[in-house]
C-alpha atoms as a PDB file:
ATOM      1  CA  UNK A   1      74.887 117.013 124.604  1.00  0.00           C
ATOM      2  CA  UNK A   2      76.604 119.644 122.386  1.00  0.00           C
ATOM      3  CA  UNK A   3      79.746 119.838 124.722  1.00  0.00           C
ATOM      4  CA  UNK A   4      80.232 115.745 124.321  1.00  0.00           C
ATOM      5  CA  UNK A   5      79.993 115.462 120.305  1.00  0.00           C
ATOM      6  CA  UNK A   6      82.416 118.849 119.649  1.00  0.00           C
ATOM      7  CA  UNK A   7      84.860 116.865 122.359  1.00  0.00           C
ATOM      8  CA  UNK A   8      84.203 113.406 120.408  1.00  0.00           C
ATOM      9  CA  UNK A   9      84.534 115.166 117.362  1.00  0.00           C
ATOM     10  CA  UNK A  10      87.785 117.407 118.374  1.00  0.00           C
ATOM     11  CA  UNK A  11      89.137 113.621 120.237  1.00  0.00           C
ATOM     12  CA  UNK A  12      88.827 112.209 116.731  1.00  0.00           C
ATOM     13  CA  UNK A  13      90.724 115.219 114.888  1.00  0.00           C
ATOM     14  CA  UNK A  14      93.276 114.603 117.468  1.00  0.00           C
ATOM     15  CA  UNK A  15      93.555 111.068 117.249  1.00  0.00           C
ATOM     16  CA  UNK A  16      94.036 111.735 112.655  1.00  0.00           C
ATOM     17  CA  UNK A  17      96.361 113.765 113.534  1.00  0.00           C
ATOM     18  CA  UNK A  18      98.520 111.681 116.243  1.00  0.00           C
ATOM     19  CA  UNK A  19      98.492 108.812 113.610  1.00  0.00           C
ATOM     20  CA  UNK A  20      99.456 110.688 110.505  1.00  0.00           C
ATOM     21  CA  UNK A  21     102.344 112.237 112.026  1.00  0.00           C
ATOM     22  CA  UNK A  22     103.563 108.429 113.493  1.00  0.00           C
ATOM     23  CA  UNK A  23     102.863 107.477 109.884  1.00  0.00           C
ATOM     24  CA  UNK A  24     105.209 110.942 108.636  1.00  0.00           C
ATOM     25  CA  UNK A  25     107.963 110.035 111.068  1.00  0.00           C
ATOM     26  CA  UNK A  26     108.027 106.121 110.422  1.00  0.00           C
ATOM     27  CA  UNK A  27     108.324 106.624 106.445  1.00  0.00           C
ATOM     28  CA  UNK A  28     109.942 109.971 106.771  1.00  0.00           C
ATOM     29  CA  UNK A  29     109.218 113.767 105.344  1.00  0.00           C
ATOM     30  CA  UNK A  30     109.857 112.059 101.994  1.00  0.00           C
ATOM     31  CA  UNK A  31     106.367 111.238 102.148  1.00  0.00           C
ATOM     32  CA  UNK A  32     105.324 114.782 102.325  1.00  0.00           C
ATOM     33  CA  UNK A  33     107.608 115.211  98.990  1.00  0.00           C
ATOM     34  CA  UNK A  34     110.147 117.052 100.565  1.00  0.00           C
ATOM     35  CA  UNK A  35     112.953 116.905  98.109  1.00  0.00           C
ATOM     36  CA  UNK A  36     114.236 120.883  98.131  1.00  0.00           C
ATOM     37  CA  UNK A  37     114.947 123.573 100.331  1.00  0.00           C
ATOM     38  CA  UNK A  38     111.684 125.769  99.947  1.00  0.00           C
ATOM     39  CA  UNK A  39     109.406 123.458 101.014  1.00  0.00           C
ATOM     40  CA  UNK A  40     111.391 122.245 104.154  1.00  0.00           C
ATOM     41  CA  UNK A  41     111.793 126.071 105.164  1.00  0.00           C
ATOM     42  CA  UNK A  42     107.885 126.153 104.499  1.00  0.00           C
ATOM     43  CA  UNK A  43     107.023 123.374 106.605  1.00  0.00           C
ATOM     44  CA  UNK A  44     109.554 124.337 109.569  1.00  0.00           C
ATOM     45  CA  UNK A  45     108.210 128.042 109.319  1.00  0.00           C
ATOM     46  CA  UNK A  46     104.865 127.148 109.920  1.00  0.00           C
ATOM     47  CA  UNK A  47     105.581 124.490 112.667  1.00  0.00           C
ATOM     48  CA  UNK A  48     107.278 127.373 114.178  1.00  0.00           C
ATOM     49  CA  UNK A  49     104.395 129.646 113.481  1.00  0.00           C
ATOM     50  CA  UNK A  50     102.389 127.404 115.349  1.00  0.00           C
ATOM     51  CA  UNK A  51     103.884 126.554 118.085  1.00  0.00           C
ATOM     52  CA  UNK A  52     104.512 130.551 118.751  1.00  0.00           C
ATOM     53  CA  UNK A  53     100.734 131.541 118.103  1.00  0.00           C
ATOM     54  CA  UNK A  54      98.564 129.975 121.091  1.00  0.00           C
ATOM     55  CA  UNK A  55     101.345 131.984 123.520  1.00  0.00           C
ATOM     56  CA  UNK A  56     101.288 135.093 121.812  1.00  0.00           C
ATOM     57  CA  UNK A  57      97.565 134.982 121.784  1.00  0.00           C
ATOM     58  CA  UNK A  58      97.260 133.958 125.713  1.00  0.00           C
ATOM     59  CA  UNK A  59      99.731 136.870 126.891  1.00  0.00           C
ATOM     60  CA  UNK A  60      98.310 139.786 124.702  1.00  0.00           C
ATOM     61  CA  UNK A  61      94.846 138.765 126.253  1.00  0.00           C
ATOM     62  CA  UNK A  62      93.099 141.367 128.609  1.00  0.00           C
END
């Protein structure tokens, strides 16, 4: 019972998430108020961030 409301719940997160980011690339990173060069080096640092962490992670694992 646990197992099938953290997968609805995690299904749900995923599903936010799909739709904002349709949402951010229909109106563009202007709605994230984008306008200067710090916060676009912000945002693609941490997409970058992320994307390299869950590797990392996996290979270092005993």
């Amino acid at each position: 019972m646990g197992k099938k409301i953290s997968l609805a719940v995690f299904g749900l997160l995923m599903a936010a998430g799909v739709a904002v980011w349709g949402l951010q690339i229909r109106e563009g990173l202007v709605l994230t108020d984008m306008h200067n060069g710090y916060s676009w080096g912000l945002y693609i640092s941490a997409l970058a961030f992320l994307w390299a962490m869950p590797p990392a992670v996996w290979w270092s694992a005993p």
